[in-house]
C-alpha atoms as a PDB file:
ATOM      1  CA  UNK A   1       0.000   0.000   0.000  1.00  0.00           C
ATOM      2  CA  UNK A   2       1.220   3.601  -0.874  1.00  0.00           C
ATOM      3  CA  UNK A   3      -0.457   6.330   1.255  1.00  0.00           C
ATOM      4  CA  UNK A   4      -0.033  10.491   1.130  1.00  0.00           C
ATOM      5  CA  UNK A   5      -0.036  11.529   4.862  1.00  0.00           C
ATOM      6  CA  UNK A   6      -0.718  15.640   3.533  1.00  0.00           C
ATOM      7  CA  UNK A   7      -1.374  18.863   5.318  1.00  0.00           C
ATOM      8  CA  UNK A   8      -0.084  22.524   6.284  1.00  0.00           C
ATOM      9  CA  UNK A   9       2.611  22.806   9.009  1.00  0.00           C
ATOM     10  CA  UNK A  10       1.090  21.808  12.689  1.00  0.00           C
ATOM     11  CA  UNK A  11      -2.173  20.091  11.419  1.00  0.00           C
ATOM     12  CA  UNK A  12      -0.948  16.766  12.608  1.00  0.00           C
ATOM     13  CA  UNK A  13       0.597  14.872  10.448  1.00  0.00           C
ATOM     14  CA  UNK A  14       3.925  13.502  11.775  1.00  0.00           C
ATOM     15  CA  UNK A  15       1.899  13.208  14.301  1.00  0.00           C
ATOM     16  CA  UNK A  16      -0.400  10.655  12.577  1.00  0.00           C
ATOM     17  CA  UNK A  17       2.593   9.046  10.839  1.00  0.00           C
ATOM     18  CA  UNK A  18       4.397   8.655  14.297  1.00  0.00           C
ATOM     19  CA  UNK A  19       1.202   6.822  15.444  1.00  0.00           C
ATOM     20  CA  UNK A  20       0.664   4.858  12.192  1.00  0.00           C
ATOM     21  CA  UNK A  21       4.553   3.901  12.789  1.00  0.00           C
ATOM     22  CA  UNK A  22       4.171   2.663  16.895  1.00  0.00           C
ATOM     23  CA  UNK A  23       1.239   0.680  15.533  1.00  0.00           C
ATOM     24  CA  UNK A  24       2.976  -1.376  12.965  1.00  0.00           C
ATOM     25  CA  UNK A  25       5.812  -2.077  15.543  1.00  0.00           C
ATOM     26  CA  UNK A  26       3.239  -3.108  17.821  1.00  0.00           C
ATOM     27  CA  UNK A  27       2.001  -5.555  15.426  1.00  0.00           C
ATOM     28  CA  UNK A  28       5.695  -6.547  15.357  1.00  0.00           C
ATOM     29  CA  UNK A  29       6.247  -5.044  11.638  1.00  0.00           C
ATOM     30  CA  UNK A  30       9.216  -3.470  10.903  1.00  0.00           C
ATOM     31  CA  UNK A  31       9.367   0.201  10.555  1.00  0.00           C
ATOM     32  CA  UNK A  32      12.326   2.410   8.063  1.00  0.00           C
ATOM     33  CA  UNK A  33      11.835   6.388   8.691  1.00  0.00           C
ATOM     34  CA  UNK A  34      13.347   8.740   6.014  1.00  0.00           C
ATOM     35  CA  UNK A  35      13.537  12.204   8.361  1.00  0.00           C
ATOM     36  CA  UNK A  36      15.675  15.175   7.314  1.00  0.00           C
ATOM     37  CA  UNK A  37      14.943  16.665  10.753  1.00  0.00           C
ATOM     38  CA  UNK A  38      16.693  13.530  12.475  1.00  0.00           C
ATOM     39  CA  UNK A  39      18.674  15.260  14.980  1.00  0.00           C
ATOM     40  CA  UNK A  40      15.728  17.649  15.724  1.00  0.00           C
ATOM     41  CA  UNK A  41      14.691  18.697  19.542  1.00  0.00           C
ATOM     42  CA  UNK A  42      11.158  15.773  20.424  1.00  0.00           C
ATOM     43  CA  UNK A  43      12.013  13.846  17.088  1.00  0.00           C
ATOM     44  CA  UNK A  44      11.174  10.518  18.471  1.00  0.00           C
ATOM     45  CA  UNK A  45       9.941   7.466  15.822  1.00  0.00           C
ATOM     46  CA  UNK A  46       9.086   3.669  16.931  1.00  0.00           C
ATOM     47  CA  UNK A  47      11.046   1.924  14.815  1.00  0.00           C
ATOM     48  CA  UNK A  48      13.712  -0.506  13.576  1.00  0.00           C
ATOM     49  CA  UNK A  49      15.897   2.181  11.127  1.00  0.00           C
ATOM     50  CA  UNK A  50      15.897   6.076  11.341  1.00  0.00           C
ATOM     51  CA  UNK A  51      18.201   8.243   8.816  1.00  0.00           C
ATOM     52  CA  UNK A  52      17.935  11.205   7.273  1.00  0.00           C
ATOM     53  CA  UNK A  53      20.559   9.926   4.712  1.00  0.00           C
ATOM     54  CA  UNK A  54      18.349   9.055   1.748  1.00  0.00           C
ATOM     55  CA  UNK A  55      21.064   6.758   0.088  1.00  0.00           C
ATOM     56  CA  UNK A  56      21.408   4.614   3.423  1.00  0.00           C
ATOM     57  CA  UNK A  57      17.463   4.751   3.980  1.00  0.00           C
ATOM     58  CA  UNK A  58      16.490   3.465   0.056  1.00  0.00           C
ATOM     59  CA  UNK A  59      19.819   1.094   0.525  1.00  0.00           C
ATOM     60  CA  UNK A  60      17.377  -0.622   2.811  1.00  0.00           C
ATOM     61  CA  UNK A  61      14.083  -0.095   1.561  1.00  0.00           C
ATOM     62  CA  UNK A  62      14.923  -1.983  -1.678  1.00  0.00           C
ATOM     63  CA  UNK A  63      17.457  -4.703  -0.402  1.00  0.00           C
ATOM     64  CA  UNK A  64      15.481  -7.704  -1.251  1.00  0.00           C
ATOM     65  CA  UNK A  65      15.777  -9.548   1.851  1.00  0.00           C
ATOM     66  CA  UNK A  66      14.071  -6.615   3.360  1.00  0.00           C
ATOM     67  CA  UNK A  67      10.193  -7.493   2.854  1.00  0.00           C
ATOM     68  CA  UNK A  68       6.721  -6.063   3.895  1.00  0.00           C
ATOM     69  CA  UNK A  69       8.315  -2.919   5.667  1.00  0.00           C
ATOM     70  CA  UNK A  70       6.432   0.231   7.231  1.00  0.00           C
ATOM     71  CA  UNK A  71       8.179   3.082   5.110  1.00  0.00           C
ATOM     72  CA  UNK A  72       7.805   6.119   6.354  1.00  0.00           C
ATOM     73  CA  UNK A  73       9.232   9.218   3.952  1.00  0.00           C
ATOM     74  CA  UNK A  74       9.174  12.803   6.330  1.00  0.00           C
ATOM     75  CA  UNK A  75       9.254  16.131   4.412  1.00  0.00           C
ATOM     76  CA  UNK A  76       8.897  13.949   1.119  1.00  0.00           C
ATOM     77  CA  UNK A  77       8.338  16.707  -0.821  1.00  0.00           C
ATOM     78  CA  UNK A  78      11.493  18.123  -0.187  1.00  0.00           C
ATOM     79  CA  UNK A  79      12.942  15.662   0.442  1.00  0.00           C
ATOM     80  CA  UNK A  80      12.704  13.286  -2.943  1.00  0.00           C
ATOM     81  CA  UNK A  81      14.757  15.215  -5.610  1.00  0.00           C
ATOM     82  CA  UNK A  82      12.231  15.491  -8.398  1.00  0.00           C
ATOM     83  CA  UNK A  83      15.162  14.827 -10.706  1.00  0.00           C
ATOM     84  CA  UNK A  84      16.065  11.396  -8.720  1.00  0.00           C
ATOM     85  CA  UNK A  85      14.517   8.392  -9.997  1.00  0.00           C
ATOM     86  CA  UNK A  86      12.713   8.366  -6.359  1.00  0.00           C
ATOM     87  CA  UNK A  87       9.625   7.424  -8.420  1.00  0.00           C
ATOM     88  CA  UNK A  88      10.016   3.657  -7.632  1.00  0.00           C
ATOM     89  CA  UNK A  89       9.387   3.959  -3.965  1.00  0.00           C
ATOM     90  CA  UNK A  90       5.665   4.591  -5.315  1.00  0.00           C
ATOM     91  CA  UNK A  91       5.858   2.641  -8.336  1.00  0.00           C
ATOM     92  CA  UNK A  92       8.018  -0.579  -7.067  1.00  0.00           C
ATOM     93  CA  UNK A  93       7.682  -0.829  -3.874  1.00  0.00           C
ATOM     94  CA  UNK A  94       4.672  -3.053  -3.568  1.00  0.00           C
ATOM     95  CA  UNK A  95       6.761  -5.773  -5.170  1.00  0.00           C
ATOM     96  CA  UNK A  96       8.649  -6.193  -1.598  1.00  0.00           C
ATOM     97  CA  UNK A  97       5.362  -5.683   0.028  1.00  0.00           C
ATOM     98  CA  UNK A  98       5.813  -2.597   1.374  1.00  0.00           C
ATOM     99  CA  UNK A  99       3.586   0.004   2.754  1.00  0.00           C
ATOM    100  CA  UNK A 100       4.950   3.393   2.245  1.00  0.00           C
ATOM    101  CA  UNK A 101       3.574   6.624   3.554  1.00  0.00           C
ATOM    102  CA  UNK A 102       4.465   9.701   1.809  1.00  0.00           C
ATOM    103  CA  UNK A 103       4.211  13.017   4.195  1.00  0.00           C
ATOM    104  CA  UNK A 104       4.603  16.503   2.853  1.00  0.00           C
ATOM    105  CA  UNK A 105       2.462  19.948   3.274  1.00  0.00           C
ATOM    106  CA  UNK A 106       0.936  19.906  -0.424  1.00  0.00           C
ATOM    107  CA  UNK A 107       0.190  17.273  -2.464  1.00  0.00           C
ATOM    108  CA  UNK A 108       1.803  19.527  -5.483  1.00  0.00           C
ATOM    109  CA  UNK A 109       5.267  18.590  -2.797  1.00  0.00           C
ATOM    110  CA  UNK A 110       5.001  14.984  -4.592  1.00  0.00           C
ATOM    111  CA  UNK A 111       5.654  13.956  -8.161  1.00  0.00           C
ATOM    112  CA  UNK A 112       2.099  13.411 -10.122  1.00  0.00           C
ATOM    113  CA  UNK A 113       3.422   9.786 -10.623  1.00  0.00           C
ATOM    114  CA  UNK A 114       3.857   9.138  -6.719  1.00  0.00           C
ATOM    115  CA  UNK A 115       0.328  10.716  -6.337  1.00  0.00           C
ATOM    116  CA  UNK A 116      -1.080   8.677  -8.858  1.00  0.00           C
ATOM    117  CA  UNK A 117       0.190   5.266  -7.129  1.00  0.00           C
ATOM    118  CA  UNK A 118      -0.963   5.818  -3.920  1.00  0.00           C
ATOM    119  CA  UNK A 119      -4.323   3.755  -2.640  1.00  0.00           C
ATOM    120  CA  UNK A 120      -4.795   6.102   0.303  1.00  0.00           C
ATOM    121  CA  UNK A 121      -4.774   9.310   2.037  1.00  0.00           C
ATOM    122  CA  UNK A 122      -4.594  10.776   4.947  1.00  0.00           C
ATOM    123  CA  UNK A 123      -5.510  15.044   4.408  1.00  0.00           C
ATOM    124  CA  UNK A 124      -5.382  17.004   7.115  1.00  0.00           C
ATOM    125  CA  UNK A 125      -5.978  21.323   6.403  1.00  0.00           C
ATOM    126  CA  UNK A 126      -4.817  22.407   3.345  1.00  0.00           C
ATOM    127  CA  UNK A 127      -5.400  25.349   1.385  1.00  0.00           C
ATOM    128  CA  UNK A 128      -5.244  27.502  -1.477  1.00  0.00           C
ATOM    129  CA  UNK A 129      -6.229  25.357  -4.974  1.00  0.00           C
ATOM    130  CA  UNK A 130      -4.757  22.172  -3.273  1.00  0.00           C
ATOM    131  CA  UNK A 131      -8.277  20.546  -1.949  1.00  0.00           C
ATOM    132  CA  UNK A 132      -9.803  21.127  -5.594  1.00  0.00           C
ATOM    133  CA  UNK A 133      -6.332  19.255  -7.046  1.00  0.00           C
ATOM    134  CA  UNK A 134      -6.859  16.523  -4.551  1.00  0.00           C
ATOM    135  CA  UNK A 135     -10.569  16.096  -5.192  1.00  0.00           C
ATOM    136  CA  UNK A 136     -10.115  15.999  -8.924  1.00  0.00           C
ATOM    137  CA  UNK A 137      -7.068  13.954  -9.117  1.00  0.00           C
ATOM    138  CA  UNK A 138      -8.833  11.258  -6.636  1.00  0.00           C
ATOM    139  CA  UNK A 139     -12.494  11.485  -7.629  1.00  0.00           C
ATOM    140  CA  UNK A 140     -13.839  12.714  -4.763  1.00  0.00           C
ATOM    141  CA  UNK A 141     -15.349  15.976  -4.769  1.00  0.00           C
ATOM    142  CA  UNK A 142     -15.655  15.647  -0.941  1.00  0.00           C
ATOM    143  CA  UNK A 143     -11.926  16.049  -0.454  1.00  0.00           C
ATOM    144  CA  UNK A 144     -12.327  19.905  -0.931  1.00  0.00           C
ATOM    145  CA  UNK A 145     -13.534  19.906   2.779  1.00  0.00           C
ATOM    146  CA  UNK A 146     -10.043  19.839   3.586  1.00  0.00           C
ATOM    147  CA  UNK A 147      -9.499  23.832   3.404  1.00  0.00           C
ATOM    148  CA  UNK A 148     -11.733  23.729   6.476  1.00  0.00           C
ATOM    149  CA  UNK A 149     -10.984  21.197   9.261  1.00  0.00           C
ATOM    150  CA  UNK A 150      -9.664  22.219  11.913  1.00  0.00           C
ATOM    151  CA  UNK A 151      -6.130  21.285  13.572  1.00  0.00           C
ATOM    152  CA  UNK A 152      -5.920  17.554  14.155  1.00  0.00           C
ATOM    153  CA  UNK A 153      -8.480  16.723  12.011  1.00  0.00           C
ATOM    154  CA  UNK A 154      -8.137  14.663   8.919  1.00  0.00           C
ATOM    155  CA  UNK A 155     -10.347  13.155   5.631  1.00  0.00           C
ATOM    156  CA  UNK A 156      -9.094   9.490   5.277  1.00  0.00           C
ATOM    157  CA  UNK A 157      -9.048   8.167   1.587  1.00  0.00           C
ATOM    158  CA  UNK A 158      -8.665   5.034  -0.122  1.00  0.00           C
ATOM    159  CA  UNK A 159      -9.331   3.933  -3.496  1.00  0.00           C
ATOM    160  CA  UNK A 160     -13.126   2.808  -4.293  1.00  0.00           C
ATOM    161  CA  UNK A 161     -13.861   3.709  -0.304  1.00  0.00           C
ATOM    162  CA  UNK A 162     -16.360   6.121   1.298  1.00  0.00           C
ATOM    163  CA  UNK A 163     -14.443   9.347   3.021  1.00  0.00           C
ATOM    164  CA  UNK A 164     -14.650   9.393   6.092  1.00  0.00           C
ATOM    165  CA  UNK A 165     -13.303  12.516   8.982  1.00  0.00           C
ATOM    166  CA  UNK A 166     -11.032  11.371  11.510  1.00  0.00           C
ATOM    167  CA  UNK A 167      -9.641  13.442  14.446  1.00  0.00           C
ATOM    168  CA  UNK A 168      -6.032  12.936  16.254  1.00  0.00           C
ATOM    169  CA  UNK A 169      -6.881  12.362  19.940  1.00  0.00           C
ATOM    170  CA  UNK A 170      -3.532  13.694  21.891  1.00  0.00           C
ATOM    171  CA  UNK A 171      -3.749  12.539  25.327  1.00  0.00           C
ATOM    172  CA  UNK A 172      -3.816   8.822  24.167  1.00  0.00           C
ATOM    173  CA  UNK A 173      -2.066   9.872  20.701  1.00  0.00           C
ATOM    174  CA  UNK A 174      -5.155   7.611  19.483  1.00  0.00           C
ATOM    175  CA  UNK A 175      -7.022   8.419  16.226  1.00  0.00           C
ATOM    176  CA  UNK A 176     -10.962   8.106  16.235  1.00  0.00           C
ATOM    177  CA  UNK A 177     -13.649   8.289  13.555  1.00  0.00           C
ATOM    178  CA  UNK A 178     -15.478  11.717  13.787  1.00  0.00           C
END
């Protein structure tokens, strides 16, 4: 599964991903994190590898003994050099069973071929023309609700689904159906 974990700075999303990531290892999966911010103040990740070397993290991602990892990519739309042939962690990764969640603040941040190849979303507040984008790019003209939900809240997308509006509970980190 590819997922887009999108939304302006301080709606929630690393926070989501963090959660997303502490579940898998619960479930005893294995968890990679891509973060550029590695070394930042409160940058704390459950998981089994943490860089924010992107040679070292893909070096791992697609070694083929390495299968059915949580991949978490921080800042992916800085982060993935559009010039890079970064494509294939959306386009090739489901052929080690991966899931891998793309996080950035717009979904404009990631290539139209990584957007394209994800099965899910996860859209927190964002604004300007991005919610129309979204809504026509994914067929779902209820995505442009996402210029007005408020912090913590989020529209969770997958392919052929109903939307449905989520909310980020912070004392428990928890996330519950609104």
């Amino acid at each position: 599964m590819r997922s887009m974990i999108l939304g302006i700075t301080g709606s929630g999303k690393t926070t989501l991903a963090r959660d997303i990531a502490a579940t898998a290892k619960m479930k005893k999966r294995r968890v990679v994190v891509f973060d550029p911010f590695l070394h930042s103040e409160g940058n704390t990740w459950s998981c089994d590898f943490i860089t924010a070397d992107l040679d070292r993290f893909c070096a791992v991602v697609f070694n083929p003994k390495n299968q059915g990892l949580v991949v978490m990519i921080d800042e992916a739309g800085t982060a993935l050099d559009r010039d890079a042939d970064y494509n294939r962690l959306a386009t090739l990764s489901r052929h080690s069973k991966h899931d891998v969640y793309f996080i950035a603040q717009q979904p404009t941040m990631l290539l139209p071929v990584i957007r394209c190849n994800c099965d899910q979303a996860f859209i927190f507040r964002v604004g300007g023309t991005f919610p129309k984008l979204l809504a026509a790019e994914l067929a779902a003209p209820e995505i442009e609700r996402a210029a007005t939900l408020e912090k913590y809240h989020y529209l969770w997308w997958r392919d052929f689904s109903k939307i449905s509006e989520h909310k980020i509970i912070l004392s428990t980190r928890a996330c519950r159906k609104n």
